[in-house]
C-alpha atoms as a PDB file:
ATOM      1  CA  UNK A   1       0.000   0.000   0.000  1.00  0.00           C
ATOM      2  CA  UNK A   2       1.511   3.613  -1.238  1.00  0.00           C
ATOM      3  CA  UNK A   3       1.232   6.399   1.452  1.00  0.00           C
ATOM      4  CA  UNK A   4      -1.327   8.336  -0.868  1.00  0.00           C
ATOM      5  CA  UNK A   5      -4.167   5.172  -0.061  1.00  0.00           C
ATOM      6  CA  UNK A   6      -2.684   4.967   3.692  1.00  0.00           C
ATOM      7  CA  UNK A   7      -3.670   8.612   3.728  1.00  0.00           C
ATOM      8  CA  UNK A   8      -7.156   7.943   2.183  1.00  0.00           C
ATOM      9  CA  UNK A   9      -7.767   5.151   4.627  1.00  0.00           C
ATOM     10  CA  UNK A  10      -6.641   7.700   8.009  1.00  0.00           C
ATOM     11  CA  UNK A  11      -8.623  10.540   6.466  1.00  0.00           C
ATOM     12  CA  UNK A  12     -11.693   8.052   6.173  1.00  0.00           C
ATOM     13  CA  UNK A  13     -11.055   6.208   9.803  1.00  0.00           C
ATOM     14  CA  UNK A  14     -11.042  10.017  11.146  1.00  0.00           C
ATOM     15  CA  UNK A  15     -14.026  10.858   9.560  1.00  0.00           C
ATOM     16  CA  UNK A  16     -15.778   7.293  10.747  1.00  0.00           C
ATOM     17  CA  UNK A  17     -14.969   8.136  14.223  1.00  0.00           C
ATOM     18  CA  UNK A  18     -16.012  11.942  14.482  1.00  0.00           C
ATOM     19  CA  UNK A  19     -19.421  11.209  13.003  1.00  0.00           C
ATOM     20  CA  UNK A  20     -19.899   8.194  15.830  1.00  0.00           C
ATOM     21  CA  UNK A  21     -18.459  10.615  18.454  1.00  0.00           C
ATOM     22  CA  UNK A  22     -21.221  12.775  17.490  1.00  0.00           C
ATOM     23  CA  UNK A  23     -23.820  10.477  16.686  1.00  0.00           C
ATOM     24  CA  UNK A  24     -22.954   9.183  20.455  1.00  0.00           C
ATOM     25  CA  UNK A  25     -22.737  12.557  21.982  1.00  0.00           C
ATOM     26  CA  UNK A  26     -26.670  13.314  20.861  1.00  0.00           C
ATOM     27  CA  UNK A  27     -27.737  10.176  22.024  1.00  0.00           C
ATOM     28  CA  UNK A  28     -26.240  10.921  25.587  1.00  0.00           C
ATOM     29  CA  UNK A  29     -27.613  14.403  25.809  1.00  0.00           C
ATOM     30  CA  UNK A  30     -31.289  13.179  24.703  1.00  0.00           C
ATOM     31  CA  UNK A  31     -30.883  10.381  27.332  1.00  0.00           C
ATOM     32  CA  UNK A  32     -29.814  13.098  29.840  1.00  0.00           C
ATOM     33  CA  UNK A  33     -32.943  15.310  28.704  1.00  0.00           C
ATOM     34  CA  UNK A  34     -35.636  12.199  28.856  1.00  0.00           C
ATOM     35  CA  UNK A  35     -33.907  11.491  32.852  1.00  0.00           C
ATOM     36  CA  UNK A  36     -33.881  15.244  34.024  1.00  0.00           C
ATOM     37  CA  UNK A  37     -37.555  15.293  32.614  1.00  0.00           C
ATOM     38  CA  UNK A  38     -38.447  11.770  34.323  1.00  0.00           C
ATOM     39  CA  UNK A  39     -36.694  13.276  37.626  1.00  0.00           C
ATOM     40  CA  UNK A  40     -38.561  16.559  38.040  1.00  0.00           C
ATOM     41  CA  UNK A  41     -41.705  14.978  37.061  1.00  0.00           C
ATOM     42  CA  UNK A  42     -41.226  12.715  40.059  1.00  0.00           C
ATOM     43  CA  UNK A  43     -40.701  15.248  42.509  1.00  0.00           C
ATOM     44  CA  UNK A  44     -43.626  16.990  41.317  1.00  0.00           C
ATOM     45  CA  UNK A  45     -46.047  13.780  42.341  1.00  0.00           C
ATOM     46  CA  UNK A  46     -43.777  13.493  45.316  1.00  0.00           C
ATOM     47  CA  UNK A  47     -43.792  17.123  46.446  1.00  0.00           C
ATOM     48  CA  UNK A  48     -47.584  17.232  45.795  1.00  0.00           C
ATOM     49  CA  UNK A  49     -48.582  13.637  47.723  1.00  0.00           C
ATOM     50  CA  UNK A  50     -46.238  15.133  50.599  1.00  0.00           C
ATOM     51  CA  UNK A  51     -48.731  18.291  50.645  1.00  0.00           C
ATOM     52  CA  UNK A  52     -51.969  15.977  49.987  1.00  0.00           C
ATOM     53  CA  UNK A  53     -50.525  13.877  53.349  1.00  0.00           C
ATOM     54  CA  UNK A  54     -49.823  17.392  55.018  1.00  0.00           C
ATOM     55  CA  UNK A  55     -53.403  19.134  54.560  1.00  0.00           C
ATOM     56  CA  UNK A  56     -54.957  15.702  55.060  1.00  0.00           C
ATOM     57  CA  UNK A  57     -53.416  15.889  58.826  1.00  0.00           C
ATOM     58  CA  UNK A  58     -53.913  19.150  59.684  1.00  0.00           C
ATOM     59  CA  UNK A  59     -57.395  18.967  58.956  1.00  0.00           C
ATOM     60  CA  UNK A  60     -58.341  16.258  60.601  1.00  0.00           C
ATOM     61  CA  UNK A  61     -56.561  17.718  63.509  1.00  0.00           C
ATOM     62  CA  UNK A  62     -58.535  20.564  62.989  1.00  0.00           C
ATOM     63  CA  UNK A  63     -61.795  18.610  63.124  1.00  0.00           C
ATOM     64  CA  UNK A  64     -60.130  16.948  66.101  1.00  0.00           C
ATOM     65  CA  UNK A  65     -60.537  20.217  68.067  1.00  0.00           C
ATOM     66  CA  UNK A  66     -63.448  21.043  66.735  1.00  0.00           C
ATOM     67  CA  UNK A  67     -64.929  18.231  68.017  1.00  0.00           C
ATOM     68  CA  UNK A  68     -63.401  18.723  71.330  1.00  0.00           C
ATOM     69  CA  UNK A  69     -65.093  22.475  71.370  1.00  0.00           C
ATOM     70  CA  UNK A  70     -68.298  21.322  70.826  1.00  0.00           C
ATOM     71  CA  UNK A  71     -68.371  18.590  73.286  1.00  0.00           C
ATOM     72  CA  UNK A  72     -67.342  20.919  76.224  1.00  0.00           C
ATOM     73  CA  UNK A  73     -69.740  23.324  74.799  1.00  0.00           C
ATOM     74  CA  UNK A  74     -72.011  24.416  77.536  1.00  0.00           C
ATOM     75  CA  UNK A  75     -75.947  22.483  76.600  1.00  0.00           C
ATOM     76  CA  UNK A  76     -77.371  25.587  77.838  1.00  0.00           C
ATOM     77  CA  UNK A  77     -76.284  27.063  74.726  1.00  0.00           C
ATOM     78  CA  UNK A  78     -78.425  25.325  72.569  1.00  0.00           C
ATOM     79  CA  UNK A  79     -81.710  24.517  74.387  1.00  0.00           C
ATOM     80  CA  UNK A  80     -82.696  28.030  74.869  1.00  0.00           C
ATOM     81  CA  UNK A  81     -84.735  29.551  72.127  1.00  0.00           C
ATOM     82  CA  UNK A  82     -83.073  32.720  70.299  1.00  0.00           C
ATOM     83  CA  UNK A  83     -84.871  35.445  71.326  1.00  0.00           C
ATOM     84  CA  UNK A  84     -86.594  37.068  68.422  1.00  0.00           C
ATOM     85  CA  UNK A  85     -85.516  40.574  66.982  1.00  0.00           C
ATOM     86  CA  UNK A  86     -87.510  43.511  67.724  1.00  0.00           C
ATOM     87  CA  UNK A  87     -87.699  45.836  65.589  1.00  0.00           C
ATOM     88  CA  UNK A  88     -86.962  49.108  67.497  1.00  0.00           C
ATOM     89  CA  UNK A  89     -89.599  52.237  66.606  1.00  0.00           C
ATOM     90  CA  UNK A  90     -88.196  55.651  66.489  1.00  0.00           C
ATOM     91  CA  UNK A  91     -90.135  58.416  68.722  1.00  0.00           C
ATOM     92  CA  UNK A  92     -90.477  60.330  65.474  1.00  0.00           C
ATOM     93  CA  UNK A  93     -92.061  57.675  64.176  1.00  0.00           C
ATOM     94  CA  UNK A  94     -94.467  56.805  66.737  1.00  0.00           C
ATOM     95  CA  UNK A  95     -95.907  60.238  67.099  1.00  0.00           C
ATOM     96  CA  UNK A  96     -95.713  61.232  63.296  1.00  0.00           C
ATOM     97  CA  UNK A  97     -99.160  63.217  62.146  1.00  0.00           C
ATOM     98  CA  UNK A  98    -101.498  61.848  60.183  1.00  0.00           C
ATOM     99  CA  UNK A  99    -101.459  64.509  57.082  1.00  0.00           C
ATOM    100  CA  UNK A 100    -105.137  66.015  56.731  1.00  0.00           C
ATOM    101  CA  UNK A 101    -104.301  65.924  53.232  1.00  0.00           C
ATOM    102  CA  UNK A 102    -104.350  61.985  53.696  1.00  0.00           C
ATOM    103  CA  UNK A 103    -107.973  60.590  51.939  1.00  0.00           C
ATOM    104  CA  UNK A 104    -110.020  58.562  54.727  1.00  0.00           C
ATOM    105  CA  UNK A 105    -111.893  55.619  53.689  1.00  0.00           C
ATOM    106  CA  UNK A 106    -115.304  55.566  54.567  1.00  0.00           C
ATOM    107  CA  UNK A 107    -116.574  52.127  55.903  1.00  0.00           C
ATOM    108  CA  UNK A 108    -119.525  50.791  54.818  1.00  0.00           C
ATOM    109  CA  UNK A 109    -122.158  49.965  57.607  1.00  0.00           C
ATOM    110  CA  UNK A 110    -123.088  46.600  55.771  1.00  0.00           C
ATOM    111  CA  UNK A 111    -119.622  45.627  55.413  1.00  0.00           C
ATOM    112  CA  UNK A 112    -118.629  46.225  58.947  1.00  0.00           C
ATOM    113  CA  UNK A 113    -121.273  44.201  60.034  1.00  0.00           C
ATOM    114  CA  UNK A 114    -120.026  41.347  58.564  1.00  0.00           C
ATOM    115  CA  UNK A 115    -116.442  42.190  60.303  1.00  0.00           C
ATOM    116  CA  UNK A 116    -112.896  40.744  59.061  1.00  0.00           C
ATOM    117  CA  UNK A 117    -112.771  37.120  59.435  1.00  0.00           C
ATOM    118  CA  UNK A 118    -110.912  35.811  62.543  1.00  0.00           C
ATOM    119  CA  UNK A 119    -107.802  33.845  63.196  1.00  0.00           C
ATOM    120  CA  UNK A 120    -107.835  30.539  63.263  1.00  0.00           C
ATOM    121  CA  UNK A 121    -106.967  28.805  66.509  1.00  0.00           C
ATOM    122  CA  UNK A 122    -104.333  27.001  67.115  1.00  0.00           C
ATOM    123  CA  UNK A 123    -104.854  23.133  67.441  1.00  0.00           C
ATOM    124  CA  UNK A 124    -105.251  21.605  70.934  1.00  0.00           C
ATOM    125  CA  UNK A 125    -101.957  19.617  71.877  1.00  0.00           C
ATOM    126  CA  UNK A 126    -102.909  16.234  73.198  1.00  0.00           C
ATOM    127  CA  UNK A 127    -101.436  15.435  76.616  1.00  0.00           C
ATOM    128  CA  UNK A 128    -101.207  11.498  77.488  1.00  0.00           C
ATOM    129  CA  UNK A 129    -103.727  11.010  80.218  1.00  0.00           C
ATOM    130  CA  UNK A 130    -101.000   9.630  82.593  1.00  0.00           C
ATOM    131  CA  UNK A 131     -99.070  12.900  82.007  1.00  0.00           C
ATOM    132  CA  UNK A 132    -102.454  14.780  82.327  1.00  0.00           C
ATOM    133  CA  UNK A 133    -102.880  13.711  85.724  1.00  0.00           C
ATOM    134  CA  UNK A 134     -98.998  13.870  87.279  1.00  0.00           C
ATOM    135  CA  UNK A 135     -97.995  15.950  89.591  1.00  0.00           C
ATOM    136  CA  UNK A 136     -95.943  18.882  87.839  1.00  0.00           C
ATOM    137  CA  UNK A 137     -93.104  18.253  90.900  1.00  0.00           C
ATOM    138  CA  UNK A 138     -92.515  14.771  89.912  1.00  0.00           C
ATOM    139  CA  UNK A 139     -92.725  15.853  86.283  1.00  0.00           C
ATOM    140  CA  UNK A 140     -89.787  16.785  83.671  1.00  0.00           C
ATOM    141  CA  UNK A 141     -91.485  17.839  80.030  1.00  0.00           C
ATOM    142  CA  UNK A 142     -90.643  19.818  77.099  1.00  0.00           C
ATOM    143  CA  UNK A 143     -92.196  20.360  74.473  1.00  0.00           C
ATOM    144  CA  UNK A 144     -90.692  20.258  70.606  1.00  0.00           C
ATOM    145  CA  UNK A 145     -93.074  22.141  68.271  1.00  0.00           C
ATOM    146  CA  UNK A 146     -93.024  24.709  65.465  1.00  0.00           C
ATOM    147  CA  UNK A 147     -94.213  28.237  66.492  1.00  0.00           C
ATOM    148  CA  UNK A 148     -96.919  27.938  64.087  1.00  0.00           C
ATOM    149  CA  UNK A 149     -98.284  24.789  65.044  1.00  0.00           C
ATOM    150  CA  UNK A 150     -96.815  23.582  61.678  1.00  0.00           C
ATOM    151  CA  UNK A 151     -97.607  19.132  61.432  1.00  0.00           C
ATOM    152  CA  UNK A 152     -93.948  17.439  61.450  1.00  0.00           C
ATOM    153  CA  UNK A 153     -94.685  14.601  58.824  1.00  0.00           C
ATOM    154  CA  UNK A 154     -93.576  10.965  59.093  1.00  0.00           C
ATOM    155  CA  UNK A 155     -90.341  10.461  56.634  1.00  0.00           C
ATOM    156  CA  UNK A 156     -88.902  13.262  58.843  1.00  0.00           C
ATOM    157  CA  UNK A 157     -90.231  12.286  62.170  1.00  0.00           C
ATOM    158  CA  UNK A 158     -88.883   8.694  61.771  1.00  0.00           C
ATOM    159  CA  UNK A 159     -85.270  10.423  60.405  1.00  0.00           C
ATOM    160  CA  UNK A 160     -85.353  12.138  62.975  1.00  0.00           C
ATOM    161  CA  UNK A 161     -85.884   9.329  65.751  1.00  0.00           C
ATOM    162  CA  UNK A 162     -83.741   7.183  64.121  1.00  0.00           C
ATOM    163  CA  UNK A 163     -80.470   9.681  63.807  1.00  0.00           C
ATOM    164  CA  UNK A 164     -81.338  10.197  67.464  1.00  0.00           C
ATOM    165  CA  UNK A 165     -80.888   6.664  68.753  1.00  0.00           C
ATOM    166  CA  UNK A 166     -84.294   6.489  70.314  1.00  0.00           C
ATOM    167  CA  UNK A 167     -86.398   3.188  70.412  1.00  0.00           C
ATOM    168  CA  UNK A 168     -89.801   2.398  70.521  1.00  0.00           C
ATOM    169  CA  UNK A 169     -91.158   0.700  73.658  1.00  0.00           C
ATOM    170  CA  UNK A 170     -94.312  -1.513  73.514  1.00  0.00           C
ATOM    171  CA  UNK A 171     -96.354   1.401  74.549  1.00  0.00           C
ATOM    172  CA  UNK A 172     -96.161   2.821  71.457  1.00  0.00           C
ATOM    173  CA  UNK A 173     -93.931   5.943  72.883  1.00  0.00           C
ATOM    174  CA  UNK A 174     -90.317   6.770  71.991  1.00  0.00           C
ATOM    175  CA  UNK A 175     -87.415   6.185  74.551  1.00  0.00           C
ATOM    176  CA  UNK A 176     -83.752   6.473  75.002  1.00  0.00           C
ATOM    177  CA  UNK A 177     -82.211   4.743  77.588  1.00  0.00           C
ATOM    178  CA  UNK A 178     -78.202   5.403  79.112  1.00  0.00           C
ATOM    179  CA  UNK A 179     -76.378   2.577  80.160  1.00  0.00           C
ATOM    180  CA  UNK A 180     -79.616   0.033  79.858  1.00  0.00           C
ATOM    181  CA  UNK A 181     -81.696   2.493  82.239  1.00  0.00           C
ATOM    182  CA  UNK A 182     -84.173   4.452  81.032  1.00  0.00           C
ATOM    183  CA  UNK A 183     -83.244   8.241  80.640  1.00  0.00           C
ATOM    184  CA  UNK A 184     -86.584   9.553  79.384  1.00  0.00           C
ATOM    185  CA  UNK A 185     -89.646   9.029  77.094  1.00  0.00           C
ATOM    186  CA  UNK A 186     -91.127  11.213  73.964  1.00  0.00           C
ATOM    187  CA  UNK A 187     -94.783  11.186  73.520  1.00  0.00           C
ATOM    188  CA  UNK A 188     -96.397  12.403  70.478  1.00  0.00           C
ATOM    189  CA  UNK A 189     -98.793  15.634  70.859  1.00  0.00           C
ATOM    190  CA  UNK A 190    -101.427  14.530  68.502  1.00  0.00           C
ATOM    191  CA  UNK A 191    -103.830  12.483  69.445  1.00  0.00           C
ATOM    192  CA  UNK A 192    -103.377   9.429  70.137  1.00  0.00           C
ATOM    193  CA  UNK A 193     -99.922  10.408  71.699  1.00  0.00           C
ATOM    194  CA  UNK A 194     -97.908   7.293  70.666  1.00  0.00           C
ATOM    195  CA  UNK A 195     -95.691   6.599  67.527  1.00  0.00           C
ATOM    196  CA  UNK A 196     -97.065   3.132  66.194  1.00  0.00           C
ATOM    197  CA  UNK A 197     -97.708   4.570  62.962  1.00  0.00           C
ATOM    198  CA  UNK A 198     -94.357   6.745  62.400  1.00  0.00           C
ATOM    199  CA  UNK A 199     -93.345   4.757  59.283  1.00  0.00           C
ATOM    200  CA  UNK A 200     -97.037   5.280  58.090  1.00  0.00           C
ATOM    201  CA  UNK A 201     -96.805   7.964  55.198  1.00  0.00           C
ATOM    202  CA  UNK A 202     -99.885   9.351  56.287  1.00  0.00           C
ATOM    203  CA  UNK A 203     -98.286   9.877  60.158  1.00  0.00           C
ATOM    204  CA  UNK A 204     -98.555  13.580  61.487  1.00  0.00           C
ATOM    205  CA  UNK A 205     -97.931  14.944  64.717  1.00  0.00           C
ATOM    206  CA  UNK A 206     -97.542  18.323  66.653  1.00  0.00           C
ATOM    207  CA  UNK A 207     -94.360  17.813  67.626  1.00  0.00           C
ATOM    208  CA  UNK A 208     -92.680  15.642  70.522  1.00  0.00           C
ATOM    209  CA  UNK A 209     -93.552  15.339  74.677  1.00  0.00           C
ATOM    210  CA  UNK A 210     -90.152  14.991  75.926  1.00  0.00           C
ATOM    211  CA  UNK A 211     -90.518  13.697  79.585  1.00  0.00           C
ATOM    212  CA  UNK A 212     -89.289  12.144  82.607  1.00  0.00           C
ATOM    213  CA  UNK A 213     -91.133  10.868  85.475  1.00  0.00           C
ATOM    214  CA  UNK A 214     -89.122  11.519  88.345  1.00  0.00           C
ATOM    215  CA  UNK A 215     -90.817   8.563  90.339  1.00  0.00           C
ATOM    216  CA  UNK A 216     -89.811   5.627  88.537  1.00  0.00           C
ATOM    217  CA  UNK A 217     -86.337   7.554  87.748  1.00  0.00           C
ATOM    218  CA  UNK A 218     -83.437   6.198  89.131  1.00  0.00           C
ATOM    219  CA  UNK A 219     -81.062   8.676  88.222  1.00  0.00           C
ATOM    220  CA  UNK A 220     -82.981  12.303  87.727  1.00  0.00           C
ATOM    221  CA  UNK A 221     -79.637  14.054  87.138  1.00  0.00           C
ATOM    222  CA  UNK A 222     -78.346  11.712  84.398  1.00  0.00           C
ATOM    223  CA  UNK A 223     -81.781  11.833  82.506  1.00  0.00           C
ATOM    224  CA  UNK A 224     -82.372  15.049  82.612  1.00  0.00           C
ATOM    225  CA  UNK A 225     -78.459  16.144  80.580  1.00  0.00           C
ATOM    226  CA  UNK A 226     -79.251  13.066  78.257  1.00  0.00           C
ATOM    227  CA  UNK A 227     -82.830  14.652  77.571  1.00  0.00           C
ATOM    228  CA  UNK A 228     -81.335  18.009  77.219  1.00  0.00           C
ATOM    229  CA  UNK A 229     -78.227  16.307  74.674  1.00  0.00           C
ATOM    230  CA  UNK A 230     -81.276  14.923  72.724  1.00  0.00           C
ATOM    231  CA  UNK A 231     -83.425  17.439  72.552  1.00  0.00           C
ATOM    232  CA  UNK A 232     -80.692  19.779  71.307  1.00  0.00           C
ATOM    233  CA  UNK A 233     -80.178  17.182  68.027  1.00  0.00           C
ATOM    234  CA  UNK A 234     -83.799  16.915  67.587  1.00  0.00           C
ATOM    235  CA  UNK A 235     -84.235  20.716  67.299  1.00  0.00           C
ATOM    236  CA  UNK A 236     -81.938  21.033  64.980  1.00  0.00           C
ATOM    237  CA  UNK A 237     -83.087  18.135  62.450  1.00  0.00           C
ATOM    238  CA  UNK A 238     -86.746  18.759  63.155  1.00  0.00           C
ATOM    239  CA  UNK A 239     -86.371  22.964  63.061  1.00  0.00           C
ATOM    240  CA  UNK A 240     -88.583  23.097  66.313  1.00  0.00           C
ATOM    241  CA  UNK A 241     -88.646  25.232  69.243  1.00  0.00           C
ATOM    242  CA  UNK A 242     -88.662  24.267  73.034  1.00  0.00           C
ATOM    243  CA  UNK A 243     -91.601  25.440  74.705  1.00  0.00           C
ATOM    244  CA  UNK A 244     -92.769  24.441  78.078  1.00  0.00           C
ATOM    245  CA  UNK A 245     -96.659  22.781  79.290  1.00  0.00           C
ATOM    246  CA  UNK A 246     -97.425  26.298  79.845  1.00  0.00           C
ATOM    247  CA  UNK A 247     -96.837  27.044  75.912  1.00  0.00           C
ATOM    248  CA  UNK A 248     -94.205  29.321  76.970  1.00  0.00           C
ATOM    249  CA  UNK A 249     -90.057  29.190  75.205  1.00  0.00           C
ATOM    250  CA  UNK A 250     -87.607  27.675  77.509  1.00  0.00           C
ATOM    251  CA  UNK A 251     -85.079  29.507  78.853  1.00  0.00           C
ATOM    252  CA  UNK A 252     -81.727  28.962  80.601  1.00  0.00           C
ATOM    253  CA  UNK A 253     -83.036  29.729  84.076  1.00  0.00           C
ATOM    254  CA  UNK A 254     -85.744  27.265  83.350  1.00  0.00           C
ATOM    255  CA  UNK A 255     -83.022  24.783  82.941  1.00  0.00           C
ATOM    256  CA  UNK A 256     -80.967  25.991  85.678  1.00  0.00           C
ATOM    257  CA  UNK A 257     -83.866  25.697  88.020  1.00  0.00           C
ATOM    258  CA  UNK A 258     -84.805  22.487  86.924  1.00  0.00           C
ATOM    259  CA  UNK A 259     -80.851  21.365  87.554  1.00  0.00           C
ATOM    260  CA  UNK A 260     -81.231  23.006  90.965  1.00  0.00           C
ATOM    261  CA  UNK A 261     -84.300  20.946  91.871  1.00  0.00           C
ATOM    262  CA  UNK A 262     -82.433  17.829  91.129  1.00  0.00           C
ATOM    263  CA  UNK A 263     -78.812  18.173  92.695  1.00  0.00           C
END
């Protein structure tokens, strides 16, 4: 071989071996590329399952004290009714003039004869003989009615009882009993005072009897804070009011008294 064809054959091996250098080279960087890309995607799912984990126990630490709140929560807090809004006069107002300007109707003596038509009155709340007849110092009840006598209908009456934990007894009323004694007893207010029919669709009542009869209670005190826990989650499923026999809102120093009578 002449050293002209050597040369051809170097030149040739050179140019074999820059082109793989190269051809290698590319092929490194694009792997580098597709691994940086593969890496940071990674984090991302890491960095954001490490935040999920985060906010998932925070909140449920949060909850955690919320619950804790609410539990030491005073009762009294939530049995007495919020007292309505009144909507204040100004003393402008109430002595303003009538302007003589101002037309007056004239009434007609036929048509005030006949007079506006009356209210009509409110339904009669049906009291269990057996409660009729008790004395009122051996007596615990509350009532759970709307203000406007409005009929609570089965479907949410039997939600209601059944969220609740109460039971029905073979007497037809509803009971809830703490640590297998029996707290307290819920009689219906429409006649015919029990709750036989409470999965009937056709089932109305008034509203609830919550009582406790303090002679066949064995532990007034204990009864009377379960009552009060339960009539707190039935007022705010059912949207009732607490009212006493006398048809009158309960208030804290009802409660309070009633506590006092029992300690």
């Amino acid at each position: 071989m002449d050293a002209s064809t050597f040369r051809w054959v170097l030149i040739i091996i050179a140019v074999v071996l820059a082109v793989a250098i190269y051809l290698y080279g590319l092929h490194q960087t694009r792997l580098r590329k597709r691994n940086a890309i593969e890496t940071f995607t990674r984090e991302e799912i890491d960095s954001a399952f490490v935040e999920d984990e985060q906010l998932r126990f925070e909140m449920n630490n949060l909850n955690k004290i919320l619950k804790d709140n609410e539990t030491d929560e005073n009762l009294e807090e939530f049995l007495v009714n919020p007292a309505e809004e009144t909507e204040e006069i100004s003393p402008a107002e109430e002595f303003q003039e009538i302007d003589p300007a101002e037309e007056v109707q004239e009434i007609n003596p036929a048509e005030e004869s006949l007079g506006t038509p009356s209210a009509l009155p409110d339904p009669e709340i049906y009291i269990l003989p057996v409660l009729a007849g008790k004395d009122e110092d051996r007596l615990i009840s509350d009532h759970l009615r709307h203000s406007d006598f409005r009929l609570i209908v089965g479907e949410e009456a039997e939600t209601a009882v059944q969220k609740a934990g109460l039971e029905l007894n073979a007497e037809g009323l509803l009971e809830y009993r703490e640590e297998d004694e029996l707290a307290f007893q819920i009689a219906s207010l429409s006649e015919p005072g029990n709750f036989f029919e409470i999965e009937d669709l056709n089932f109305v009542t008034l509203g609830f009897n919550c009582f406790i009869d303090l002679d066949s209670c064995a532990n007034p005190r204990l009864a009377y804070e379960s009552m009060l826990k339960k009539i707190d989650e039935l007022v705010r499923m059912l949207n009732v009011k607490v009212y006493k026999p006398d048809h009158q809102l309960l208030t804290i120093s009802d409660v309070t008294s009633i506590r006092e009578k029992l300690v």
